[in-house]
N, C-alpha and C. Protein backbone atom coordinates (compact mmCIF):
# COMPACT_ATOMS: atom_id res chain seq x y z
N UNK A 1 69.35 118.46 94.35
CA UNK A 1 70.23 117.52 93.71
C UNK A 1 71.18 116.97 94.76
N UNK A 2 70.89 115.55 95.02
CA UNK A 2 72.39 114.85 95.38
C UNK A 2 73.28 114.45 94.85
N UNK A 3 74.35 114.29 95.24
CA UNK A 3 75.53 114.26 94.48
C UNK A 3 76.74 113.58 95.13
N UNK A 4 77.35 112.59 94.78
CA UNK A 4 78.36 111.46 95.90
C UNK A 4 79.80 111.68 95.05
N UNK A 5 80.38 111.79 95.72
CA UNK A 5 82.22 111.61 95.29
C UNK A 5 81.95 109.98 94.55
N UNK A 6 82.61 109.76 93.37
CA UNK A 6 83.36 108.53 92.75
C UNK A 6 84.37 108.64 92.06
N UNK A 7 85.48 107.34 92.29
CA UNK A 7 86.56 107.75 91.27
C UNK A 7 86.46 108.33 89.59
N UNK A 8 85.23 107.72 89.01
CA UNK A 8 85.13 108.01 87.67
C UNK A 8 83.58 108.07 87.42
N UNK A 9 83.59 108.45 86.17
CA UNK A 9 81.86 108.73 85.91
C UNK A 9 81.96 107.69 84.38
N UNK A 10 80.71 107.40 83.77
CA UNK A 10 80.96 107.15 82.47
C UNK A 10 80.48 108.06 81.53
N UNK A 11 81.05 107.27 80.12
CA UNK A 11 81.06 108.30 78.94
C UNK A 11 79.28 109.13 79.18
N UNK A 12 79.66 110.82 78.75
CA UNK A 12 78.33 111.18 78.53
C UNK A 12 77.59 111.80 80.10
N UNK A 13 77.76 111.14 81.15
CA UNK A 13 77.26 111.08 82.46
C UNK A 13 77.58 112.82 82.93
N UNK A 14 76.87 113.50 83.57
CA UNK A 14 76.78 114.90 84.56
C UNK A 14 78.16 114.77 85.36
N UNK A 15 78.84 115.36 85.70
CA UNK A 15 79.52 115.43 86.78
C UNK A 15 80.00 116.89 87.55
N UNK A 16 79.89 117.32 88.97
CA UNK A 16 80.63 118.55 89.17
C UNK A 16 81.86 118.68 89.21
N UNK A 17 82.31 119.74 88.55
CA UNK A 17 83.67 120.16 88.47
C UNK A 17 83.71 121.31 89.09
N UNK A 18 84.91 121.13 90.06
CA UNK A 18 85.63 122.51 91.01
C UNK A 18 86.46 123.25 90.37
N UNK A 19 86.25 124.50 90.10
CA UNK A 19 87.27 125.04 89.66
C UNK A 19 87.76 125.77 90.57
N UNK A 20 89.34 125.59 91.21
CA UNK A 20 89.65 125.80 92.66
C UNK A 20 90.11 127.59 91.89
N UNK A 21 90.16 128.07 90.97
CA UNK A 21 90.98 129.57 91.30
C UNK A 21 89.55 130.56 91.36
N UNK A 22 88.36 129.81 90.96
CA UNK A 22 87.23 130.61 90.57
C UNK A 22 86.00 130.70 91.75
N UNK A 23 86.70 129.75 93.08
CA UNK A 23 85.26 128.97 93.98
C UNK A 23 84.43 128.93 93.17
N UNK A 24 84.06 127.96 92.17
CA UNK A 24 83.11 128.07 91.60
C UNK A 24 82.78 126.73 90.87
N UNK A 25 81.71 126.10 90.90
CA UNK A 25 81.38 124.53 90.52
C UNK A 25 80.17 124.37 88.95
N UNK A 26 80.20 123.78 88.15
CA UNK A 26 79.88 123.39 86.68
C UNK A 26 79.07 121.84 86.94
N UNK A 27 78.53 121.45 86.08
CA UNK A 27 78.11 120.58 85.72
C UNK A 27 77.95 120.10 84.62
N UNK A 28 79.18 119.95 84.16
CA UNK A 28 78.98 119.43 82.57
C UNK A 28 79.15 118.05 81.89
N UNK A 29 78.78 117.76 81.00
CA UNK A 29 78.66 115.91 80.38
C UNK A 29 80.09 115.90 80.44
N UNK A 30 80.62 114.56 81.05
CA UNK A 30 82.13 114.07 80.50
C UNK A 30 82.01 113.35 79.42
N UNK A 31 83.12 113.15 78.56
CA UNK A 31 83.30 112.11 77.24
C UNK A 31 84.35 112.20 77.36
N UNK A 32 85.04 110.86 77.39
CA UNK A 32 86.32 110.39 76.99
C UNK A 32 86.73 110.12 75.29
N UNK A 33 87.67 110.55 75.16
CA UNK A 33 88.19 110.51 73.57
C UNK A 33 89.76 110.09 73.89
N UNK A 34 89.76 108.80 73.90
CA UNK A 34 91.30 108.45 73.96
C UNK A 34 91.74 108.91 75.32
N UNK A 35 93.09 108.96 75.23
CA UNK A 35 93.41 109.52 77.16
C UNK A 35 92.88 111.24 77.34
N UNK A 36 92.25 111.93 76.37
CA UNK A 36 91.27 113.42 76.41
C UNK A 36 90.16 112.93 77.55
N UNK A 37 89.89 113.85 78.16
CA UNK A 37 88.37 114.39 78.78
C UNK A 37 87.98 115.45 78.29
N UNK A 38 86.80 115.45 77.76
CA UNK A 38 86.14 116.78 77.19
C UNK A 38 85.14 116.93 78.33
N UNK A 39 85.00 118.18 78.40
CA UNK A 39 83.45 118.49 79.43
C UNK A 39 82.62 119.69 78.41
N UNK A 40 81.58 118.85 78.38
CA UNK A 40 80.76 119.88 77.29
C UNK A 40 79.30 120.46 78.05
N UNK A 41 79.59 121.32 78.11
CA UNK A 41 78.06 122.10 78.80
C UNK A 41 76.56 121.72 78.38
N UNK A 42 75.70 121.42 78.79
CA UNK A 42 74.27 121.51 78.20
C UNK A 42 73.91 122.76 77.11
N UNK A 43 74.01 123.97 78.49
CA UNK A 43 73.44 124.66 77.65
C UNK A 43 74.20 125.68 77.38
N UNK A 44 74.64 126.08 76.05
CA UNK A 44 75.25 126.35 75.09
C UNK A 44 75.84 127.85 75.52
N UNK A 45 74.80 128.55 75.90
CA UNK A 45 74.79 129.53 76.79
C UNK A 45 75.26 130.03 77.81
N UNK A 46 76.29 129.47 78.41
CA UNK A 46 76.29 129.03 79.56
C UNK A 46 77.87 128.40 79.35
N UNK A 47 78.88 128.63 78.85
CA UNK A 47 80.20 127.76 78.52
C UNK A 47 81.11 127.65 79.42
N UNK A 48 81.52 126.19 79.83
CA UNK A 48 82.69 126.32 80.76
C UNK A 48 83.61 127.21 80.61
N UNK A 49 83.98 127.24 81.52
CA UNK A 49 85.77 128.09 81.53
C UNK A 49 86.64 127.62 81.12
C-alpha cells in the first residue's frame, strides 16, 4: 500500500491515523458530520482506540 500526506480526505475515504501515545497507525473510513470527524473501522473486530 501507498500512501501520500494531504490536507484532507473526502467523506467515507481510508485514511492513516497516528496515534502519537500508542506508536501505533489505523486505517479507518473518515465521515464528516457537521464540524465532527468520525473514524469508523472496517472491521468491526478490530475497534479504534
Amino acid at each position: 500500500m501507498i500512501v501520500r500526506q494531504q490536507p484532507n480526505c473526502e467523506n467515507g475515504q481510508i485514511a492513516v491515523v497516528l496515534w502519537s501515545d500508542v506508536f501505533e497507525a489505523q486505517l479507518p473510513r473518515v465521515y464528516r458530520r457537521g464540524t465532527m470527524v468520525v473514524l469508523r473501522a472496517d472491521n468491526e473486530a478490530n475497534p479504534l482506540r
